[in-house]
C-alpha atoms as a PDB file:
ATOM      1  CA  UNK A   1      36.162  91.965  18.633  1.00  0.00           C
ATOM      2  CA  UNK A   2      39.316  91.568  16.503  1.00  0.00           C
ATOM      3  CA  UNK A   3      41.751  91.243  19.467  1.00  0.00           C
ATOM      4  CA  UNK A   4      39.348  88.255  20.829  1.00  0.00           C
ATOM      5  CA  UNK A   5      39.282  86.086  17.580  1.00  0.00           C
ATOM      6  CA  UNK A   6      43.482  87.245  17.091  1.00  0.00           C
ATOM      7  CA  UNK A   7      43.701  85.705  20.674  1.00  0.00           C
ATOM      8  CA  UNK A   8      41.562  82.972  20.399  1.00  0.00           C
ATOM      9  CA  UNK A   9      44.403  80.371  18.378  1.00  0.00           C
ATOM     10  CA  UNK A  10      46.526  81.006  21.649  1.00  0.00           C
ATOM     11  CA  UNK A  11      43.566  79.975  23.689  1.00  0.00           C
ATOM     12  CA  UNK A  12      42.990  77.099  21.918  1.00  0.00           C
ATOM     13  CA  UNK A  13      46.400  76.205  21.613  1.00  0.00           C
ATOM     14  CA  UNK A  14      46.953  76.250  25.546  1.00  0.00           C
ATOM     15  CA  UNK A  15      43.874  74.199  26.590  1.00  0.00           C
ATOM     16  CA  UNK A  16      44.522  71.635  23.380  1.00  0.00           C
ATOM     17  CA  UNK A  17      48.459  71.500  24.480  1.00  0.00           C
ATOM     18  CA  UNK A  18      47.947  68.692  27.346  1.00  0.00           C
ATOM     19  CA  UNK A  19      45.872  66.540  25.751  1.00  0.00           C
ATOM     20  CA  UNK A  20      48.362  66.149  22.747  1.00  0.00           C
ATOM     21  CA  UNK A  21      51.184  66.105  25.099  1.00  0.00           C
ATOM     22  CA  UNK A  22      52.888  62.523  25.208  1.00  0.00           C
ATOM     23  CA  UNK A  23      52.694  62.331  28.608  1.00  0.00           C
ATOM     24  CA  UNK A  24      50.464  59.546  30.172  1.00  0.00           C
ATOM     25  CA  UNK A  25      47.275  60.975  31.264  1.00  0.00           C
ATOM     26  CA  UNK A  26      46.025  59.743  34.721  1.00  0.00           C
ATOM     27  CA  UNK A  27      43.196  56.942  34.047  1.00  0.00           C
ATOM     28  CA  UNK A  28      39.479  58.789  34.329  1.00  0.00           C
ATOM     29  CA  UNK A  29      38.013  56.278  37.264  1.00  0.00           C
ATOM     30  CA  UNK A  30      35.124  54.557  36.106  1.00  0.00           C
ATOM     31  CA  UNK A  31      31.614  55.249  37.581  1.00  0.00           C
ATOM     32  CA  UNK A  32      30.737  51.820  38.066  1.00  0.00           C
ATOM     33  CA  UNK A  33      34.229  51.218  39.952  1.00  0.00           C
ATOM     34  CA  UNK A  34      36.153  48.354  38.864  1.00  0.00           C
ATOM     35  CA  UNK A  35      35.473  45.716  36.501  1.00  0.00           C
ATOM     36  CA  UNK A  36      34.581  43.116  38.738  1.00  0.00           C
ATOM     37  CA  UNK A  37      31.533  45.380  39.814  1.00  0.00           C
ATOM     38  CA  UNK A  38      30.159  44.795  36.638  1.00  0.00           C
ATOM     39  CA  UNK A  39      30.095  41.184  36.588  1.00  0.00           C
ATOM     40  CA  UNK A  40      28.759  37.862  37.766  1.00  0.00           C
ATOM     41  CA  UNK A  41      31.034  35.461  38.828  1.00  0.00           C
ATOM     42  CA  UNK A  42      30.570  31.449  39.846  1.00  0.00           C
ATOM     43  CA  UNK A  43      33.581  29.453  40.396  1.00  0.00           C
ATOM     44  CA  UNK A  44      32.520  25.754  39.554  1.00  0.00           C
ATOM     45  CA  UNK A  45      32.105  23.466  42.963  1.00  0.00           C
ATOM     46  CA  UNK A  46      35.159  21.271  43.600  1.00  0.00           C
ATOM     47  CA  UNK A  47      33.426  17.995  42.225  1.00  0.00           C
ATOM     48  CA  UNK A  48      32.522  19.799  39.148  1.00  0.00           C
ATOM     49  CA  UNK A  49      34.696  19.293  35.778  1.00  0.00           C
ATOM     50  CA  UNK A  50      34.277  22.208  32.926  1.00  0.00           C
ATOM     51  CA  UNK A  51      32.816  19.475  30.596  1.00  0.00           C
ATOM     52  CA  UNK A  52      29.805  18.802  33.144  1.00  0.00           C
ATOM     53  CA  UNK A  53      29.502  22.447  33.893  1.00  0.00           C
ATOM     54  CA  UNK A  54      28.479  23.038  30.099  1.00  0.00           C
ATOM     55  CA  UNK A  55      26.651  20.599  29.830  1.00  0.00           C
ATOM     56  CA  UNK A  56      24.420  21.372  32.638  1.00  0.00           C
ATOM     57  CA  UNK A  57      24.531  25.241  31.466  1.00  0.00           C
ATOM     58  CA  UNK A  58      23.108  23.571  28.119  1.00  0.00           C
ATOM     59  CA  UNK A  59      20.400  21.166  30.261  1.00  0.00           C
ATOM     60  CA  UNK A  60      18.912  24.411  32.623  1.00  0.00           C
ATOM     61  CA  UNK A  61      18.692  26.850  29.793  1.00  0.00           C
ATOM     62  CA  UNK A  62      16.714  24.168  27.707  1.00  0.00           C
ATOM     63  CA  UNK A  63      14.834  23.636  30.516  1.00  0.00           C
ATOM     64  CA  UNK A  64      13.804  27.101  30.805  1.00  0.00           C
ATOM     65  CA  UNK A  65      13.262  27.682  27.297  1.00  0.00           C
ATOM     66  CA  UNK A  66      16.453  30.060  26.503  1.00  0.00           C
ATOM     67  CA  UNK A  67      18.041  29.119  23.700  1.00  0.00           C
ATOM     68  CA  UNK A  68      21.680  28.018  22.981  1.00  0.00           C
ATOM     69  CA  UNK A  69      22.706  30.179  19.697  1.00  0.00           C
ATOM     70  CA  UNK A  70      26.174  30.303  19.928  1.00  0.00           C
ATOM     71  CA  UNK A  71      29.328  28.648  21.329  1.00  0.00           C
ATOM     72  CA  UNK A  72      32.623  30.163  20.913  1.00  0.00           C
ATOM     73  CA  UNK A  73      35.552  27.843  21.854  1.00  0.00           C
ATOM     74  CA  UNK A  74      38.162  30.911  22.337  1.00  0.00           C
ATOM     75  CA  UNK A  75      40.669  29.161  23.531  1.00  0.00           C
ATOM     76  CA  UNK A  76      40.761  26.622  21.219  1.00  0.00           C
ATOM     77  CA  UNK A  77      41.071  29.300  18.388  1.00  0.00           C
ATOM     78  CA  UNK A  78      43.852  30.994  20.255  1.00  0.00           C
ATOM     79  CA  UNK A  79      45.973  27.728  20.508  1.00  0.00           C
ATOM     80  CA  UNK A  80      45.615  26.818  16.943  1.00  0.00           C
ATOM     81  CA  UNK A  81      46.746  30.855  16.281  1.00  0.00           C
ATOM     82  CA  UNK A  82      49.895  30.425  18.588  1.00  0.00           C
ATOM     83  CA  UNK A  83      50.694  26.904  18.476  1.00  0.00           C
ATOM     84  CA  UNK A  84      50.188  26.631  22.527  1.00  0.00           C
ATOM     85  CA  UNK A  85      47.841  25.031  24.354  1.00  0.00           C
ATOM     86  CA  UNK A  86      45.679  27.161  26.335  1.00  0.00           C
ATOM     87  CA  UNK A  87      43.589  27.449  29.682  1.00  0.00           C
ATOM     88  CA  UNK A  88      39.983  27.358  28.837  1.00  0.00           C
ATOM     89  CA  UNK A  89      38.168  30.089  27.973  1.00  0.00           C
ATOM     90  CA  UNK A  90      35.079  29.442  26.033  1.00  0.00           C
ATOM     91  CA  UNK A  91      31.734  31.584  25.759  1.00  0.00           C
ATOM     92  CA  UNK A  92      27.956  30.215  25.739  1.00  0.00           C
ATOM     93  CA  UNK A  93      25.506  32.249  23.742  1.00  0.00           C
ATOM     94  CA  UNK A  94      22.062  32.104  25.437  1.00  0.00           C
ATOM     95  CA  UNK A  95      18.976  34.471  24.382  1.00  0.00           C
ATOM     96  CA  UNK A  96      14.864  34.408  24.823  1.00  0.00           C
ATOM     97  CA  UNK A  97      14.622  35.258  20.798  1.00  0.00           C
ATOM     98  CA  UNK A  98      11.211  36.854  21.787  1.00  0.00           C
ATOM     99  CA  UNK A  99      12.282  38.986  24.728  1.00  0.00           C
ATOM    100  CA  UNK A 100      15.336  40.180  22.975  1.00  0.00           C
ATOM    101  CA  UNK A 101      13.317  41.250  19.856  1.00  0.00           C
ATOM    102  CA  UNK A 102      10.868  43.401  22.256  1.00  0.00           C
ATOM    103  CA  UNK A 103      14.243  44.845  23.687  1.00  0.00           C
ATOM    104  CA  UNK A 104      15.444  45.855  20.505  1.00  0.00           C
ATOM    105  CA  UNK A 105      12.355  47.046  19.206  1.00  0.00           C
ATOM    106  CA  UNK A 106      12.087  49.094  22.442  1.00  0.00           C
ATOM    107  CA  UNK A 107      15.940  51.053  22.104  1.00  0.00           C
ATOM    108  CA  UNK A 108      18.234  49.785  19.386  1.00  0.00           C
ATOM    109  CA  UNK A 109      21.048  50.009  21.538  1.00  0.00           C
ATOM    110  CA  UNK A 110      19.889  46.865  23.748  1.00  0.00           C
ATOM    111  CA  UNK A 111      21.353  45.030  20.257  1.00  0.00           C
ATOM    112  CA  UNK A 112      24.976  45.553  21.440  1.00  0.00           C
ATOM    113  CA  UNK A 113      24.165  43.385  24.775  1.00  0.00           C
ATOM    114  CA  UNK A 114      22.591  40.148  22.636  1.00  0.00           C
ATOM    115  CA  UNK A 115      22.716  37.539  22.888  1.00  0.00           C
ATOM    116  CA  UNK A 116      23.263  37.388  26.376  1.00  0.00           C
ATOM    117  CA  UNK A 117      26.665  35.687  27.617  1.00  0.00           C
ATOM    118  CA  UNK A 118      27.973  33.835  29.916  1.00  0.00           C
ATOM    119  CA  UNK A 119      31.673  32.580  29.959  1.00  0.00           C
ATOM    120  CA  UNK A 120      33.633  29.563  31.033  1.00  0.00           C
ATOM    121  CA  UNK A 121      37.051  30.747  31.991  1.00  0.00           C
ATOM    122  CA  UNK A 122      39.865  28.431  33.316  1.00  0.00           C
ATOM    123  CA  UNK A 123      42.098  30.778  35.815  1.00  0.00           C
ATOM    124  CA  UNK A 124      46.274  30.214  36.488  1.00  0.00           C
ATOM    125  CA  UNK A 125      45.459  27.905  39.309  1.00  0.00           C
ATOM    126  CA  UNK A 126      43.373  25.633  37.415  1.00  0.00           C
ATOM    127  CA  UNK A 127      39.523  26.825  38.532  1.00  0.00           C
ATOM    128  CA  UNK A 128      36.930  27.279  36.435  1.00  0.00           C
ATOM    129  CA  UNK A 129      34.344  30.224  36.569  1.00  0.00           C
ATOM    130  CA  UNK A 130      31.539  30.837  34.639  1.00  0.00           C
ATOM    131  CA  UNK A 131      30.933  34.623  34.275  1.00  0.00           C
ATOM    132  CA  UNK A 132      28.282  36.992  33.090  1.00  0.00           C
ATOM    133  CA  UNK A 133      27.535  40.671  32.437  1.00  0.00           C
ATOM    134  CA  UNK A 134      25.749  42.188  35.876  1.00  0.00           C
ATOM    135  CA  UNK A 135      22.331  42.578  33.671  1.00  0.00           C
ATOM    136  CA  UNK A 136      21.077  44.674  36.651  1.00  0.00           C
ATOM    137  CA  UNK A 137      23.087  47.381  36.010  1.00  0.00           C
ATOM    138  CA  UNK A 138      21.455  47.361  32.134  1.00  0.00           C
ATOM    139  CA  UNK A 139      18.047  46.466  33.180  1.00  0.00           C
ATOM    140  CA  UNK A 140      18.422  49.914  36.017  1.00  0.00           C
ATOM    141  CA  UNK A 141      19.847  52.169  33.889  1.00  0.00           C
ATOM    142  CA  UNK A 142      17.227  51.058  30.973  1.00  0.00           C
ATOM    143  CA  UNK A 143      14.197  52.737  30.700  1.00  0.00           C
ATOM    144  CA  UNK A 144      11.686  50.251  30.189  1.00  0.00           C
ATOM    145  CA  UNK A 145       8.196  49.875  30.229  1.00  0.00           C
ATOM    146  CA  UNK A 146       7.367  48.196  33.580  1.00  0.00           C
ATOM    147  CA  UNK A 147       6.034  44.592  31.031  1.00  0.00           C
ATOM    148  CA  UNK A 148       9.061  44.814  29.578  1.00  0.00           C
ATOM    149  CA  UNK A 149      11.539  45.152  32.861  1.00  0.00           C
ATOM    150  CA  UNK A 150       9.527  42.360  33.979  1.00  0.00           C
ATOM    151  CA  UNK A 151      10.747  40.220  31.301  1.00  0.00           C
ATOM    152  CA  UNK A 152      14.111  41.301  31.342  1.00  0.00           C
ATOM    153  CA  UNK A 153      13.870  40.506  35.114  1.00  0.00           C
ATOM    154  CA  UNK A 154      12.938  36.542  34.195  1.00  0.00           C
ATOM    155  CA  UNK A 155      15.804  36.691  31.545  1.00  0.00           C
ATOM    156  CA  UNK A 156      18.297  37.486  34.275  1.00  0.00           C
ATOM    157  CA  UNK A 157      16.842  35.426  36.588  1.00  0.00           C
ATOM    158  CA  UNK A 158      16.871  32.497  33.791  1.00  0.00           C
ATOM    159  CA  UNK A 159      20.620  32.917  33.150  1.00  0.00           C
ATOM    160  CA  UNK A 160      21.298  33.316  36.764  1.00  0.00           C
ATOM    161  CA  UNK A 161      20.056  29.698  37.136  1.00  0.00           C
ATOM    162  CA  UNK A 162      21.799  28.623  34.637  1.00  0.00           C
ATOM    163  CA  UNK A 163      25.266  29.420  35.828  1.00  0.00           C
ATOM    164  CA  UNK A 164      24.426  28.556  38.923  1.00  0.00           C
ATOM    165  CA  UNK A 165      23.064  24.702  37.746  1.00  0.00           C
ATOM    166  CA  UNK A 166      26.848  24.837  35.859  1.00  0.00           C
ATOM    167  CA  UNK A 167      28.667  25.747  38.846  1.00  0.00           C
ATOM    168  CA  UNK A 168      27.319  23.042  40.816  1.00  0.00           C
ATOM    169  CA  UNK A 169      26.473  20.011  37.710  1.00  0.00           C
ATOM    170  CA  UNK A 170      22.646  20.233  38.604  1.00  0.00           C
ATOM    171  CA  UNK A 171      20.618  18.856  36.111  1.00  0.00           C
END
C-alpha cells in the first residue's frame, strides 16, 4: 500500500502535465454544433429601415401582451467608449412577467435566460437582423410540467411574431 500512495504524485503529475502545458489545446466541439444552431435569425426585408423594425417589434409585442422591460442601445455605449461611430447593435428586452415567474419558480436556473431577447444587429454590409436565442432548444431540454411547456410554447411563439412583424414593418 505504501509503494501505491509513494507512486501516486508521479501519477498525478503525468495526467495533470498536459493540461498545464502551454500548448493550445484543440477546441472541445460543442454538442449543439455551431453557434448559429443555437439561434434565430431574421434579416429585415429590403424596404424595412432599423428604426421601423423596432418600432414594429415594440407594436406586436404590445399587441400580444409581452412586455418591453428593457432596451440596451450597445452600440451607442460602445461609440461614446471609443470615440467611433458604430454599426448598430442594440438589444430589446421582452418578457410575459407571469410566465417567467412560473419558470423561475419551477427551476431557478430558467432566471439566467430572462428576460427573453431579441437583438437588432447591423452587419459589415449594412443589413440588419434581428436575432434571438433558439428557445426550443431550452424549452426541450427543460423539464416542465406539460401547463407549463405550453406556456413557454406561446412565449416563443409570441417573440417569434414579433421578430418576424420587425423584419417585415407589420404593424
Amino acid at each position: 500500500m505504501k509503494r501505491i500512495w509513494g507512486l501516486l504524485p508521479a501519477v498525478l503529475l503525468t495526467i495533470a502535465a498536459p493540461l498545464c502545458s502551454a500548448q493550445p489545446q484543440e477546441a472541445m466541439p460543442s454538442p449543439l454544433g455551431s453557434l448559429a444552431r443555437t439561434v434565430v435569425k431574421l434579416p429585415l426585408a429590403k424596404n424595412v429601415g432599423m428604426d421601423d423594425a423596432v418600432e414594429s417589434m415594440k407594436l406586436r409585442a404590445n399587441m400580444l401582451n409581452m412586455k418591453l422591460v428593457g432596451e440596451l442601445p450597445l452600440s451607442k455605449q460602445v461609440a461614446a467608449m471609443t470615440g467611433k461611430p458604430q454599426r448598430r447593435m442594440d438589444i430589446y428586452q421582452f418578457c410575459d412577467p407571469l410566465t417567467a415567474k412560473q419558470m423561475v419558480d419551477s427551476n431557478i436556473d430558467f432566471a439566467a435566460y430572462l428576460p427573453c431577447r431579441i437583438a437588432l444587429v447591423e452587419d459589415e454590409q449594412g443589413q440588419g437582423w434581428l436575432v434571438m436565442m433558439d428557445l426550443n432548444i431550452l424549452i426541450n431540454i427543460a423539464n416542465l410540467d406539460p401547463k407549463l411547456k405550453e406556456k413557454a410554447i406561446e412565449v416563443r411563439d409570441k417573440l417569434q411574431d414579433i421578430m418576424k412583424a420587425g423584419a417585415n414593418g407589420e404593424l
